[in-house]
PDB file of N, CA and C in Angstrom:
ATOM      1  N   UNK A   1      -7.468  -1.961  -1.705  1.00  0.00           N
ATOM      2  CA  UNK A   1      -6.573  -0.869  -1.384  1.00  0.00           C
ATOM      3  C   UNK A   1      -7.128   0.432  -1.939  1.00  0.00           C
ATOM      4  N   UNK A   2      -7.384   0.711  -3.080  1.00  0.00           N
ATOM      5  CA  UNK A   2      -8.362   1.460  -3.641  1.00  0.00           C
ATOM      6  C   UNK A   2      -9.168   2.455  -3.412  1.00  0.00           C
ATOM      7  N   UNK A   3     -10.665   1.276  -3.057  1.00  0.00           N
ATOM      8  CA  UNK A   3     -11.429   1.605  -2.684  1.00  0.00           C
ATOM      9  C   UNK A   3     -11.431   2.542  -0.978  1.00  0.00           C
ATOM     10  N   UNK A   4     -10.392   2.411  -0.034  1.00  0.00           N
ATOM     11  CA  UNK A   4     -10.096   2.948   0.488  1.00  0.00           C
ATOM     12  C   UNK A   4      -9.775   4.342   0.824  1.00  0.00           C
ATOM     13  N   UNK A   5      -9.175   4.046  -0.312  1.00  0.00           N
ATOM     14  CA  UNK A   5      -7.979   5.628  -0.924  1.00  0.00           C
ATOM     15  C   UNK A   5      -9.294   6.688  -1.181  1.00  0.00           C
ATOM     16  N   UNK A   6     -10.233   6.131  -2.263  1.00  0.00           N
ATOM     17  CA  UNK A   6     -11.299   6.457  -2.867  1.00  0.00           C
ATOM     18  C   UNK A   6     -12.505   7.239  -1.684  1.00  0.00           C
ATOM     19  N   UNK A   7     -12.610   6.450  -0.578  1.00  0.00           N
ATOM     20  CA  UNK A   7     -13.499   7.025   0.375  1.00  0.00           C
ATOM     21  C   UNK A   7     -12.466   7.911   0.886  1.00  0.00           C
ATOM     22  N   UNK A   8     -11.677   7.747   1.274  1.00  0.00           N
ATOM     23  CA  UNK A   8     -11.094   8.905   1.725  1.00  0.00           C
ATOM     24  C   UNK A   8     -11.130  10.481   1.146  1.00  0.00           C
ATOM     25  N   UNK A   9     -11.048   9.993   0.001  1.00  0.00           N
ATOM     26  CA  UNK A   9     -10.616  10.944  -0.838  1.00  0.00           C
ATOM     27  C   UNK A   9     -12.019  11.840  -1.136  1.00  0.00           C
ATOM     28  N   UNK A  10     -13.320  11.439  -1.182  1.00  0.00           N
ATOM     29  CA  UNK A  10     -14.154  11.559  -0.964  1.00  0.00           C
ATOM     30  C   UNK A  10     -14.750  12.415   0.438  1.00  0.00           C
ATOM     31  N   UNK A  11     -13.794  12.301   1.175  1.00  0.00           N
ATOM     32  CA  UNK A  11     -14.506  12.670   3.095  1.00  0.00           C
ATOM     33  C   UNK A  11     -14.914  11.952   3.328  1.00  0.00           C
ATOM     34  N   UNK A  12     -15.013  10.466   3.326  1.00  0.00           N
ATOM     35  CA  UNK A  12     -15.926   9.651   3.645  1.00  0.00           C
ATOM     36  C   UNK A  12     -14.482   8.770   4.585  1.00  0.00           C
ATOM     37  N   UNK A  13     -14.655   9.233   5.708  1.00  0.00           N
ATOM     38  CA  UNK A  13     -12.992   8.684   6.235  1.00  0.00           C
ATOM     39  C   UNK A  13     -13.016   7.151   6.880  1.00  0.00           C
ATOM     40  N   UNK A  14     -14.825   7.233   7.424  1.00  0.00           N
ATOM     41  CA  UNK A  14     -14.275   6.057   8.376  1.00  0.00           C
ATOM     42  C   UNK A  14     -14.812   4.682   7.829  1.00  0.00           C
ATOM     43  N   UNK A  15     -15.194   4.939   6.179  1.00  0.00           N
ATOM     44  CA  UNK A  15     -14.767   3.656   5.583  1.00  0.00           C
ATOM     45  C   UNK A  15     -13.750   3.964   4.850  1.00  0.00           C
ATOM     46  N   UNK A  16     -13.210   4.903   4.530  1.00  0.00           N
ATOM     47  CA  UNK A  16     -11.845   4.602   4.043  1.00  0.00           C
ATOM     48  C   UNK A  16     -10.850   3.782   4.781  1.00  0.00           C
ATOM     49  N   UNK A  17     -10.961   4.256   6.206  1.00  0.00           N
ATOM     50  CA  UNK A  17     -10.100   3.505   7.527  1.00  0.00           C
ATOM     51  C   UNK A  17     -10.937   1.854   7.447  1.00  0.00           C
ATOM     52  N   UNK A  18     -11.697   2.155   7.195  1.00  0.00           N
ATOM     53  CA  UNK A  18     -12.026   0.317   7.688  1.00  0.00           C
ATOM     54  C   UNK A  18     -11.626  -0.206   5.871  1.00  0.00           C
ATOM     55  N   UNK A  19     -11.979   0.175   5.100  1.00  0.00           N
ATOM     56  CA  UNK A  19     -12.025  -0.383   3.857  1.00  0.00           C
ATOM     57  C   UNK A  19      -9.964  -0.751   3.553  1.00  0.00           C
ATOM     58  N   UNK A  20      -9.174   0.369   4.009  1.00  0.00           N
ATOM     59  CA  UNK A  20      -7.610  -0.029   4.525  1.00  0.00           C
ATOM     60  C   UNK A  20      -6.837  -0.590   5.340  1.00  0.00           C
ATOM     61  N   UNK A  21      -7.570  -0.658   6.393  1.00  0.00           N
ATOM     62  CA  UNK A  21      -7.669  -1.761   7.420  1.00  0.00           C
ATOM     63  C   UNK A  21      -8.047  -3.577   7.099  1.00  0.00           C
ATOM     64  N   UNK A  22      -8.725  -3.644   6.486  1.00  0.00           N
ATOM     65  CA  UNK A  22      -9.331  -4.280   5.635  1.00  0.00           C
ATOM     66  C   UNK A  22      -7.870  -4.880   4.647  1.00  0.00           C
ATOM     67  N   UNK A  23      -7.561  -4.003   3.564  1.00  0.00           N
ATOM     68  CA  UNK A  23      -6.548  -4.650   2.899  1.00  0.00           C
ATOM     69  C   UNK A  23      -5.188  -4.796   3.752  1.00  0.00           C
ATOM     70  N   UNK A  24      -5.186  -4.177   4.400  1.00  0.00           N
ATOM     71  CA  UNK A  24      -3.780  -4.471   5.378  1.00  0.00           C
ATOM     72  C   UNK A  24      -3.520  -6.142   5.754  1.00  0.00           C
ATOM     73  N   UNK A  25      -5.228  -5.934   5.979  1.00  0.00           N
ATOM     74  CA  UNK A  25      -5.150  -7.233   6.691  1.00  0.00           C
ATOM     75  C   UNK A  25      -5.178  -8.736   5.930  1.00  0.00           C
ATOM     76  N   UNK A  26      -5.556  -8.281   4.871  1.00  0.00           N
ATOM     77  CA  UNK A  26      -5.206  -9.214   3.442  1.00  0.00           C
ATOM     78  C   UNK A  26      -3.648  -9.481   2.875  1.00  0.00           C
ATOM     79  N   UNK A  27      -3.211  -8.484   2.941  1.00  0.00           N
ATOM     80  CA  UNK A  27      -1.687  -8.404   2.346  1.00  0.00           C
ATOM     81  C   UNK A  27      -1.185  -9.107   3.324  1.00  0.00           C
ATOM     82  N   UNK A  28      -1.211  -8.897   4.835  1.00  0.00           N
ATOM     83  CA  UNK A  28      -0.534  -9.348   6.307  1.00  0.00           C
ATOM     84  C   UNK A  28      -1.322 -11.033   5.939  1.00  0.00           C
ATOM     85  N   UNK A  29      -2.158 -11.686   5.403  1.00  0.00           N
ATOM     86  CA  UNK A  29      -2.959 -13.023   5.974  1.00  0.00           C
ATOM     87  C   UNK A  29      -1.945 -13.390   4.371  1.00  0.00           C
ATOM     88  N   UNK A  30      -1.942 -13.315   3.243  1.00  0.00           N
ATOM     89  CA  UNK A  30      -1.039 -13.504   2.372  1.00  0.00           C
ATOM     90  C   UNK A  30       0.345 -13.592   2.191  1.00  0.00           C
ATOM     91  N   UNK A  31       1.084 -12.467   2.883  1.00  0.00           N
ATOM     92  CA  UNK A  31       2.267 -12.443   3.081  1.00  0.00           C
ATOM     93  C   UNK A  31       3.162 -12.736   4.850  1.00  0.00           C
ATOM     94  N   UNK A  32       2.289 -12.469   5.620  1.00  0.00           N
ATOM     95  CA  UNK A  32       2.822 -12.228   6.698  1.00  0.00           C
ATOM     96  C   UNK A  32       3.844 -11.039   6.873  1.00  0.00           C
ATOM     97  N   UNK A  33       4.627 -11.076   8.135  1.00  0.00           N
ATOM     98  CA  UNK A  33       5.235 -10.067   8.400  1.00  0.00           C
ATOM     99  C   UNK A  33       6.311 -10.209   7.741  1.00  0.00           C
ATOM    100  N   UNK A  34       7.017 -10.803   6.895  1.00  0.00           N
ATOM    101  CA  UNK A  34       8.235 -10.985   6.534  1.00  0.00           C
ATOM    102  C   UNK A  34       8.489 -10.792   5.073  1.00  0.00           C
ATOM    103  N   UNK A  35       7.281 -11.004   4.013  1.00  0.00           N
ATOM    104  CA  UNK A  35       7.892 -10.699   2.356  1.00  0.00           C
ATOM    105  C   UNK A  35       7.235  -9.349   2.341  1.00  0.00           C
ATOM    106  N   UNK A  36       8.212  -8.614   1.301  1.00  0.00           N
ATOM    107  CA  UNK A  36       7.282  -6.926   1.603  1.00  0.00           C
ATOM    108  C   UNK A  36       7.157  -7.100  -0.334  1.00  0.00           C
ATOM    109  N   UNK A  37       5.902  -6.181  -0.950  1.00  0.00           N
ATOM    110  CA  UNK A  37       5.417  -5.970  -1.986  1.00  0.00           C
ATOM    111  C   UNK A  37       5.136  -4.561  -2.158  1.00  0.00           C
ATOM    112  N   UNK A  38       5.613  -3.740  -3.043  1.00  0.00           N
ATOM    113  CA  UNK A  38       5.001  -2.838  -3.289  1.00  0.00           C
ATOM    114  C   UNK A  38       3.634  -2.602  -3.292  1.00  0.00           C
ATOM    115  N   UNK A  39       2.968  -3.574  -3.644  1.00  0.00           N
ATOM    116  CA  UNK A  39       1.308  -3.367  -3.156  1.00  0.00           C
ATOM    117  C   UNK A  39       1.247  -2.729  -1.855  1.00  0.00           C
ATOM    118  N   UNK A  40       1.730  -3.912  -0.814  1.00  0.00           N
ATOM    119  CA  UNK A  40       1.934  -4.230   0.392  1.00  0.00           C
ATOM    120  C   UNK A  40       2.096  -2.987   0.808  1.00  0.00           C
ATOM    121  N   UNK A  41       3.199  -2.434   0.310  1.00  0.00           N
ATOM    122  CA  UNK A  41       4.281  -1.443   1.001  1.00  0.00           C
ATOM    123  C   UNK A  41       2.937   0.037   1.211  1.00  0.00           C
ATOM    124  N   UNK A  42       2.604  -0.305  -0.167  1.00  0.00           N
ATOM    125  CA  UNK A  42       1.190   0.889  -0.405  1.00  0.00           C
ATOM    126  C   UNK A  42       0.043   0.846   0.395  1.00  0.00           C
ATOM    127  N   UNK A  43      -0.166  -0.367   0.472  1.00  0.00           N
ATOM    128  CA  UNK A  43      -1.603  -0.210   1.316  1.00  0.00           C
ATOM    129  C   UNK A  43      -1.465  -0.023   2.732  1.00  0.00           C
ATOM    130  N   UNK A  44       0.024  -0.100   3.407  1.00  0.00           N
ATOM    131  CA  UNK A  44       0.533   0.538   4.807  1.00  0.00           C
ATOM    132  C   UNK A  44       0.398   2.016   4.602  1.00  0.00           C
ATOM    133  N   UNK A  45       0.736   2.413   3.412  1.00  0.00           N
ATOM    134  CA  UNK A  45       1.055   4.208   3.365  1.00  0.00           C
ATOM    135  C   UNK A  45      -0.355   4.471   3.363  1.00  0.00           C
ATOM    136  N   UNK A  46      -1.026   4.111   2.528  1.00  0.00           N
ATOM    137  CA  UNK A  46      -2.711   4.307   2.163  1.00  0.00           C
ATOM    138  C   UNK A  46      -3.175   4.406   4.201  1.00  0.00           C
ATOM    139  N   UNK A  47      -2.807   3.219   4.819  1.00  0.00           N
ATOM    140  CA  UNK A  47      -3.741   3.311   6.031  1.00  0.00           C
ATOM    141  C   UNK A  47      -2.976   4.450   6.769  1.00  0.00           C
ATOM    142  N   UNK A  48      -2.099   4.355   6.291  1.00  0.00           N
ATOM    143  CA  UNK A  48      -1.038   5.745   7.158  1.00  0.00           C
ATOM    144  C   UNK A  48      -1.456   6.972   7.438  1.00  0.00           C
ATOM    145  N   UNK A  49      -2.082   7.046   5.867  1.00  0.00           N
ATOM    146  CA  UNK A  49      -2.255   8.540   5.414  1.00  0.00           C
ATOM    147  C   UNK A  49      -3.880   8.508   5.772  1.00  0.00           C
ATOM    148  N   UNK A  50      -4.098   7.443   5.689  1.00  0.00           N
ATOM    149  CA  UNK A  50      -5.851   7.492   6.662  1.00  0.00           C
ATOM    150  C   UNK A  50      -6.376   8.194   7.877  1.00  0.00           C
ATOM    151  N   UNK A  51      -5.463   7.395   8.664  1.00  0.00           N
ATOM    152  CA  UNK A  51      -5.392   7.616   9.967  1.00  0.00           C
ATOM    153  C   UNK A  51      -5.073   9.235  10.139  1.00  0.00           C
ATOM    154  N   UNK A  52      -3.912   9.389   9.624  1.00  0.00           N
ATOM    155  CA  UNK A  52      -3.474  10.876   9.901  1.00  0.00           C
ATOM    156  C   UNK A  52      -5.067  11.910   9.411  1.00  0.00           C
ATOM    157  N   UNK A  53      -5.282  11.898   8.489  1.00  0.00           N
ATOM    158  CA  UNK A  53      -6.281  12.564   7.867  1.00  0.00           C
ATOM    159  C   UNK A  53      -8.018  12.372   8.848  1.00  0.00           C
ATOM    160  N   UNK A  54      -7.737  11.690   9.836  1.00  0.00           N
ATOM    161  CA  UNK A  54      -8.992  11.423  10.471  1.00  0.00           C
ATOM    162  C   UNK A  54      -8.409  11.833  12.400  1.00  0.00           C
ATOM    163  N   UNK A  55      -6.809  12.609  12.152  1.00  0.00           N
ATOM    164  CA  UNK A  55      -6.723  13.213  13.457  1.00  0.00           C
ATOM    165  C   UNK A  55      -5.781  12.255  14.370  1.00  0.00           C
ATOM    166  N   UNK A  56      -5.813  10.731  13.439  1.00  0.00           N
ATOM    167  CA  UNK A  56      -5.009   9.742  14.860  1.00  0.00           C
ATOM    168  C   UNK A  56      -3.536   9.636  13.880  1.00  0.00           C
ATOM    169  N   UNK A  57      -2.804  10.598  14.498  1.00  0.00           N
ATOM    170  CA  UNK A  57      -1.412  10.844  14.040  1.00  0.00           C
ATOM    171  C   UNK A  57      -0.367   9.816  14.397  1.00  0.00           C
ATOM    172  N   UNK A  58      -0.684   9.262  15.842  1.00  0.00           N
ATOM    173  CA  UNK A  58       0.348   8.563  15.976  1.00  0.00           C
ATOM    174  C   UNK A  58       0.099   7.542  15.335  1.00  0.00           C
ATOM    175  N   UNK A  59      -0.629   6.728  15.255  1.00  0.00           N
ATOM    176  CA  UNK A  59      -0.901   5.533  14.205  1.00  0.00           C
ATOM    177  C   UNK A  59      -0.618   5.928  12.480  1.00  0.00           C
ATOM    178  N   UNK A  60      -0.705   7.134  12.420  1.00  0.00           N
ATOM    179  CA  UNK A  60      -0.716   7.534  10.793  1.00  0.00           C
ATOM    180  C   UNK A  60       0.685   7.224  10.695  1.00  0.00           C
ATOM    181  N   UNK A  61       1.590   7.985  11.923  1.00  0.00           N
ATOM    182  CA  UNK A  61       3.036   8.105  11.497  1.00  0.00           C
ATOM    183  C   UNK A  61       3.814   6.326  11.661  1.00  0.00           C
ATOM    184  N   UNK A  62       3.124   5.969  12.844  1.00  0.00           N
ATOM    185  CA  UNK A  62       3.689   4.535  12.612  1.00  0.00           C
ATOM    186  C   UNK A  62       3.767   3.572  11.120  1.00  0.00           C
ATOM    187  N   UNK A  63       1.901   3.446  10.704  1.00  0.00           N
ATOM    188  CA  UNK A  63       2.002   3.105   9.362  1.00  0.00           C
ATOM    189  C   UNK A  63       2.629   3.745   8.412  1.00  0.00           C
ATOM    190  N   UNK A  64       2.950   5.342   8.065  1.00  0.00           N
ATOM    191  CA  UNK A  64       3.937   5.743   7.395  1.00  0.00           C
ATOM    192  C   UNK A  64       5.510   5.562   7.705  1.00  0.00           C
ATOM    193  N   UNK A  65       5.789   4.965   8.075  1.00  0.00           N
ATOM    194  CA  UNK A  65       7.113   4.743   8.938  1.00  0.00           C
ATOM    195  C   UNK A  65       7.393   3.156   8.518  1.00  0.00           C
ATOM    196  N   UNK A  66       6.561   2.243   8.553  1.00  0.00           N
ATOM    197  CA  UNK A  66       6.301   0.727   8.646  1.00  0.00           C
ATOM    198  C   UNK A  66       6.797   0.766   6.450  1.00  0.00           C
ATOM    199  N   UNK A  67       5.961   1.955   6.159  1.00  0.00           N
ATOM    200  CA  UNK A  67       5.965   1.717   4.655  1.00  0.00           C
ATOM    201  C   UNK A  67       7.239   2.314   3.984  1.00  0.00           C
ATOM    202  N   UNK A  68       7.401   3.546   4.453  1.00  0.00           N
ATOM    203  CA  UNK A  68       9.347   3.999   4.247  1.00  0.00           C
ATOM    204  C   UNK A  68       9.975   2.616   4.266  1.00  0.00           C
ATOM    205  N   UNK A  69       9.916   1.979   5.625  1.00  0.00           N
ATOM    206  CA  UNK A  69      10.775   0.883   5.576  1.00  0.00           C
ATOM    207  C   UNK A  69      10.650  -0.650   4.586  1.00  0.00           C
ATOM    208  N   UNK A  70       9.201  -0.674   4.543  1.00  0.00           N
ATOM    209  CA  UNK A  70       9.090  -1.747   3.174  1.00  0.00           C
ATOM    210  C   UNK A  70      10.367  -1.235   2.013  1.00  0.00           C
ATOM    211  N   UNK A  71       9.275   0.073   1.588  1.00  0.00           N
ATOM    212  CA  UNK A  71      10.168   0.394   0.064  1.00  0.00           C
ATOM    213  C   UNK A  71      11.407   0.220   0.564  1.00  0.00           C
ATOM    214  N   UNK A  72      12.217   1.200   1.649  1.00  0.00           N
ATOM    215  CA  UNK A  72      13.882   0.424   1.887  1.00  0.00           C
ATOM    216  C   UNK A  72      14.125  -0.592   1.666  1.00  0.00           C
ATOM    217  N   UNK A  73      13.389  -1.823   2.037  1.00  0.00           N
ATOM    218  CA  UNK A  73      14.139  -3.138   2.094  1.00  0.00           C
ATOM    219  C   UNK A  73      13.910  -3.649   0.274  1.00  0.00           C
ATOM    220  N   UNK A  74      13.045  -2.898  -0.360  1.00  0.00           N
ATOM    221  CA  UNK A  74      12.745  -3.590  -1.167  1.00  0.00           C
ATOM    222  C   UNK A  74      13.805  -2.757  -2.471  1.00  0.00           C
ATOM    223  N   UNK A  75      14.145  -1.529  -2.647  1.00  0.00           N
ATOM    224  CA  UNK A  75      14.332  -0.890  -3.407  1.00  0.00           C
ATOM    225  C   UNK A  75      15.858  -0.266  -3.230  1.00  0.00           C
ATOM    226  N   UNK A  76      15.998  -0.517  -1.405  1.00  0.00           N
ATOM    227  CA  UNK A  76      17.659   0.286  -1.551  1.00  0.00           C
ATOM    228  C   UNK A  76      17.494   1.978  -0.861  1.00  0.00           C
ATOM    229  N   UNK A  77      18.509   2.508  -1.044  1.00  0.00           N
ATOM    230  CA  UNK A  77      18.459   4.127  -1.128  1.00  0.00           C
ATOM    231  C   UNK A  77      19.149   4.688  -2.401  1.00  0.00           C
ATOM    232  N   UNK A  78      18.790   3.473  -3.481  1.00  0.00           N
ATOM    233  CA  UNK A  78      19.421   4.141  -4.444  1.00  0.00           C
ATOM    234  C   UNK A  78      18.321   4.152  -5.931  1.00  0.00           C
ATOM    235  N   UNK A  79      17.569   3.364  -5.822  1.00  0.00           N
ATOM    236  CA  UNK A  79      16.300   3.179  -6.180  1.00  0.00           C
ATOM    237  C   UNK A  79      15.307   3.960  -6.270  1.00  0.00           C
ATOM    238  N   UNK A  80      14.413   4.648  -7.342  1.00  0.00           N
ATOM    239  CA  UNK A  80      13.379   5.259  -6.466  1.00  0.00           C
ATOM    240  C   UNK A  80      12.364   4.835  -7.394  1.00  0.00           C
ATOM    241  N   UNK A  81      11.204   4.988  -6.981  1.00  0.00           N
ATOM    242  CA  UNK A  81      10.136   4.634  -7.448  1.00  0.00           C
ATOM    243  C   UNK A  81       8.652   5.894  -7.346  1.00  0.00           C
ATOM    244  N   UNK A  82       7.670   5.941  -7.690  1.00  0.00           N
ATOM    245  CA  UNK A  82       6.831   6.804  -7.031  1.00  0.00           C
ATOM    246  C   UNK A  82       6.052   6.983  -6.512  1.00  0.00           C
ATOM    247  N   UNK A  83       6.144   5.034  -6.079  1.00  0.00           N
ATOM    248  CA  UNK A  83       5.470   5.252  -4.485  1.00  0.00           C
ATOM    249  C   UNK A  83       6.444   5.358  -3.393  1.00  0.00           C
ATOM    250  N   UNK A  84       7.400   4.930  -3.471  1.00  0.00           N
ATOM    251  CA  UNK A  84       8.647   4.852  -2.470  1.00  0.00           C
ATOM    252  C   UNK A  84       8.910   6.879  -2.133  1.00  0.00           C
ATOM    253  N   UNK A  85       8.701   7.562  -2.965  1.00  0.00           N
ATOM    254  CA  UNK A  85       9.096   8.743  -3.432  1.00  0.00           C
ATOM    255  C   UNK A  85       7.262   9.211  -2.274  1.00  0.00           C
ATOM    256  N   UNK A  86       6.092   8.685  -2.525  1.00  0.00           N
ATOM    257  CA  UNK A  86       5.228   9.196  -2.000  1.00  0.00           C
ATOM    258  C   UNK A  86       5.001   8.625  -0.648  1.00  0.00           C
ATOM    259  N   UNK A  87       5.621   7.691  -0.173  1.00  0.00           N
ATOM    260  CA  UNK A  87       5.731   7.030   1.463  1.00  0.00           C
ATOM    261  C   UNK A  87       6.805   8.124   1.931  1.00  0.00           C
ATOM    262  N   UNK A  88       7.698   8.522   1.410  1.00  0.00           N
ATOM    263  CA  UNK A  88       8.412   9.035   2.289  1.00  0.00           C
ATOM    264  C   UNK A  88       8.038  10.683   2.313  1.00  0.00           C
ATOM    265  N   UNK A  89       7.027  11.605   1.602  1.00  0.00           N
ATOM    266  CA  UNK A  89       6.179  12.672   1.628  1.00  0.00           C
ATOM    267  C   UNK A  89       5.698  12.089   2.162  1.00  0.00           C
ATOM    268  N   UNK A  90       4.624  11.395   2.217  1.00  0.00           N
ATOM    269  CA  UNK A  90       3.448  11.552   3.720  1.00  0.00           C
ATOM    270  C   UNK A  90       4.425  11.131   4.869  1.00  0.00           C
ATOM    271  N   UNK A  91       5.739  10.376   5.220  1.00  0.00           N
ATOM    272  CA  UNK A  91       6.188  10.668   6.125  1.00  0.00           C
ATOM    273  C   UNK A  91       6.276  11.561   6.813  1.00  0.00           C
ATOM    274  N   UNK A  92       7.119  12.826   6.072  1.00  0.00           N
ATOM    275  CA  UNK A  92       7.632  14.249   6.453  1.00  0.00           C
ATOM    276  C   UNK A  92       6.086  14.769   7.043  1.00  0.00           C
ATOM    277  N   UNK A  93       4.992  14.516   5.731  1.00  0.00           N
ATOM    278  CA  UNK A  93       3.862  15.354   6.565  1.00  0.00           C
ATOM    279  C   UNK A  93       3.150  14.703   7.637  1.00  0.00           C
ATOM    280  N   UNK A  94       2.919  13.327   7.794  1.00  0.00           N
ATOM    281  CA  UNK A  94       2.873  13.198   9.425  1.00  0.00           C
ATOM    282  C   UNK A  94       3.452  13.734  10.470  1.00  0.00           C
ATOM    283  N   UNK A  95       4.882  13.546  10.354  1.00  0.00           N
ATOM    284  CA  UNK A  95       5.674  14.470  11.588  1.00  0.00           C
ATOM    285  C   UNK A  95       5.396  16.015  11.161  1.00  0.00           C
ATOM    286  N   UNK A  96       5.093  16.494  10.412  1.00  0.00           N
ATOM    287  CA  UNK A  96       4.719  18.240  10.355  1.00  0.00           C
ATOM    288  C   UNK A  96       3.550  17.686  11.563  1.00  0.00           C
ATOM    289  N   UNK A  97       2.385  17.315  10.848  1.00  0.00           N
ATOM    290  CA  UNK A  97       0.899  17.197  11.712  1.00  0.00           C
ATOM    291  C   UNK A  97       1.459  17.119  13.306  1.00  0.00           C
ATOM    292  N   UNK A  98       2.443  16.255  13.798  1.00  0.00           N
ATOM    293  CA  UNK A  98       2.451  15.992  14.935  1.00  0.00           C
ATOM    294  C   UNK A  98       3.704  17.082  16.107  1.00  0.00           C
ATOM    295  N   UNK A  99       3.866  18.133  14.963  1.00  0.00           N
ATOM    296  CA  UNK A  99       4.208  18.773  15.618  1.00  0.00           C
ATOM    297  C   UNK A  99       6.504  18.423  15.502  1.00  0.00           C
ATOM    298  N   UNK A 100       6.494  17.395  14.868  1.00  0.00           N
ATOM    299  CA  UNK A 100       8.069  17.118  15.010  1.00  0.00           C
ATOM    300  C   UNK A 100       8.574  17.692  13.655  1.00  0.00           C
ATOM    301  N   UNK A 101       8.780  18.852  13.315  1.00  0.00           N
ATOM    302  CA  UNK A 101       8.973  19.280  12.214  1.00  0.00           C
ATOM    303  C   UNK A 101      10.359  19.131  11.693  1.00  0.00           C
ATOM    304  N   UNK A 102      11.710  19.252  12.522  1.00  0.00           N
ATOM    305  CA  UNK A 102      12.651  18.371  11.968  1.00  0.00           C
ATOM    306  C   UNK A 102      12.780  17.538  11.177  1.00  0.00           C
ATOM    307  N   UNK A 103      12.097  16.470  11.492  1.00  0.00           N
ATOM    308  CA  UNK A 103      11.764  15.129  11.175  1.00  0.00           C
ATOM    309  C   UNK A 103      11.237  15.342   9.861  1.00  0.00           C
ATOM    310  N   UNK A 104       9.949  16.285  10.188  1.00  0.00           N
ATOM    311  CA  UNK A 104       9.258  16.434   8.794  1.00  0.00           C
ATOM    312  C   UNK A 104      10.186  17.265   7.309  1.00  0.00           C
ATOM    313  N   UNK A 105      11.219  17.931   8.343  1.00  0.00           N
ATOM    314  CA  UNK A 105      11.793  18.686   7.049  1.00  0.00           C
ATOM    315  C   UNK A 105      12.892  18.007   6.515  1.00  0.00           C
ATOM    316  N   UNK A 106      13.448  16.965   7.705  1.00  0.00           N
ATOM    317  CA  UNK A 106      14.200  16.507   7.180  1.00  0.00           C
ATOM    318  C   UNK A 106      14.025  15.236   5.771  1.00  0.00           C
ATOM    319  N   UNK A 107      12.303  14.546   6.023  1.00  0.00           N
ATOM    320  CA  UNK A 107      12.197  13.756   5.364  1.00  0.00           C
ATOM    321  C   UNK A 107      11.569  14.664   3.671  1.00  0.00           C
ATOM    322  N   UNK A 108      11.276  15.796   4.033  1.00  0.00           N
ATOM    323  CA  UNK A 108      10.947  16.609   2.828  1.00  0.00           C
ATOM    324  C   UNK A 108      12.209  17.010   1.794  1.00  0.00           C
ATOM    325  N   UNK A 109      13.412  17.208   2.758  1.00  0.00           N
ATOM    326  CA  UNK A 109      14.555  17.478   2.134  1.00  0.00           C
ATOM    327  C   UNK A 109      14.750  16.146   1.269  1.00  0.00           C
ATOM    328  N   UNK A 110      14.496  15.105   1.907  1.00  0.00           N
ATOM    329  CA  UNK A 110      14.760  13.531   1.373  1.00  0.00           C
ATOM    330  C   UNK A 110      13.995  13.453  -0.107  1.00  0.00           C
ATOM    331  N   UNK A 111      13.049  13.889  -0.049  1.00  0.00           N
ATOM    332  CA  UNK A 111      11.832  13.500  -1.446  1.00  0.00           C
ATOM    333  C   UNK A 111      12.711  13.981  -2.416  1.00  0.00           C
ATOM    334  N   UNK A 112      13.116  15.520  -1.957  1.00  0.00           N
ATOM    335  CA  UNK A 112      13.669  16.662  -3.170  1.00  0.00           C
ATOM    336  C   UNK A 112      14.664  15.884  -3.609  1.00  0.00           C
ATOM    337  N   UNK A 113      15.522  15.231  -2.867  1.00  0.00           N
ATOM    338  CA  UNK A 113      16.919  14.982  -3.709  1.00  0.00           C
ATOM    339  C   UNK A 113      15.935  13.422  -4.482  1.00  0.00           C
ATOM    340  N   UNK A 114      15.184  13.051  -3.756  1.00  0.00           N
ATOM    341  CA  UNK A 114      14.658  10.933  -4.511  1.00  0.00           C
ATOM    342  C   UNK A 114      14.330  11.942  -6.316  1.00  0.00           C
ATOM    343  N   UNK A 115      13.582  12.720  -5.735  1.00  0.00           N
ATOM    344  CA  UNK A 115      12.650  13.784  -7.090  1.00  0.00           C
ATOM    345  C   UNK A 115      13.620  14.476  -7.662  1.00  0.00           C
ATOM    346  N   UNK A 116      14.555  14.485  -7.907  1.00  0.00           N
ATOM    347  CA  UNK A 116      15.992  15.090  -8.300  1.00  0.00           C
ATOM    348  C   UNK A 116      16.274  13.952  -9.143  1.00  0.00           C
ATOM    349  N   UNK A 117      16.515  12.481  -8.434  1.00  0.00           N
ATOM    350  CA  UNK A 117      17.153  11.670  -9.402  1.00  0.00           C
ATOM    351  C   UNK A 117      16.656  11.209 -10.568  1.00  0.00           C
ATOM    352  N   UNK A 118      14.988  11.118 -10.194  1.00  0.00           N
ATOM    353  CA  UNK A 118      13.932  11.066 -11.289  1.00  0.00           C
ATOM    354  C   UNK A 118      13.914  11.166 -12.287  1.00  0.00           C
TER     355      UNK A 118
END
C-alpha cells in the first residue's frame, strides 16, 4: 500500500497505479468483497487518489467513494478517525477535479465538522 503512495508521491504515477492496484488486489484475494479493514478501506483511497492524480477521475471518484463507504460501515457517522476524516477530503476533491463542485463542497463542509469533533 505504501510503496504506492510513495511513487506517487514522487511523480512516478504509473507505478504508483500499478504498485495500488496491486494491493487492492491483495486486500480483495484476502478479504473479498464483504469484510472491510481500515487497511483495506486505505488502500481503496490510496488507488482513488492515484487515479485522480494521473487525470482518470472517474475511476479516482469511484475508488474514493468505495472507501467513504468502507470507513461508514466500519466506524458509523459518529466515529472519526484520520483516515476516515482523509477518504472523505479526497472525496470532496475528486468531485472539485470533475467538475461537480456541490458534491465537492458539500463533502468539504463534511471533513470541517468530522475535524471539529477531533
Amino acid at each position: 500500500m505504501n510503496l504506492g503512495t510513495t511513487y506517487s508521491q514522487l511523480g512516478i504515477n504509473d507505478y504508483g497505479r500499478k504498485e495500488s492496484e496491486e494491493s487492492v488486489k491483495m486486500y480483495r484475494s484476502l478479504y473479498g468483497d464483504t469484510k472491510v479493514t481500515p487497511d483495506y478501506a486505505s488502500a481503496i483511497m490510496n488507488l482513488g487518489v492515484t487515479y485522480s492524480d494521473l487525470g482518470i477521475n472517474d475511476y479516482g471518484r469511484k475508488e474514493c467513494e468505495e472507501s467513504v463507504k468502507m470507513f461508514r460501515s466500519l466506524y458509523g457517522d459518529t466515529k472519526v478517525t484520520p483516515g476516515y476524516a482523509m477518504a472523505i477530503m479526497n472525496l470532496g476533491t475528486t468531485y472539485s477535479q470533475l467538475g461537480i463542485n456541490d458534491y465537492g463542497r458539500k463533502e468539504s463542509e463534511e471533513i470541517m465538522l468530522l475535524l471539529f469533533i477531533i
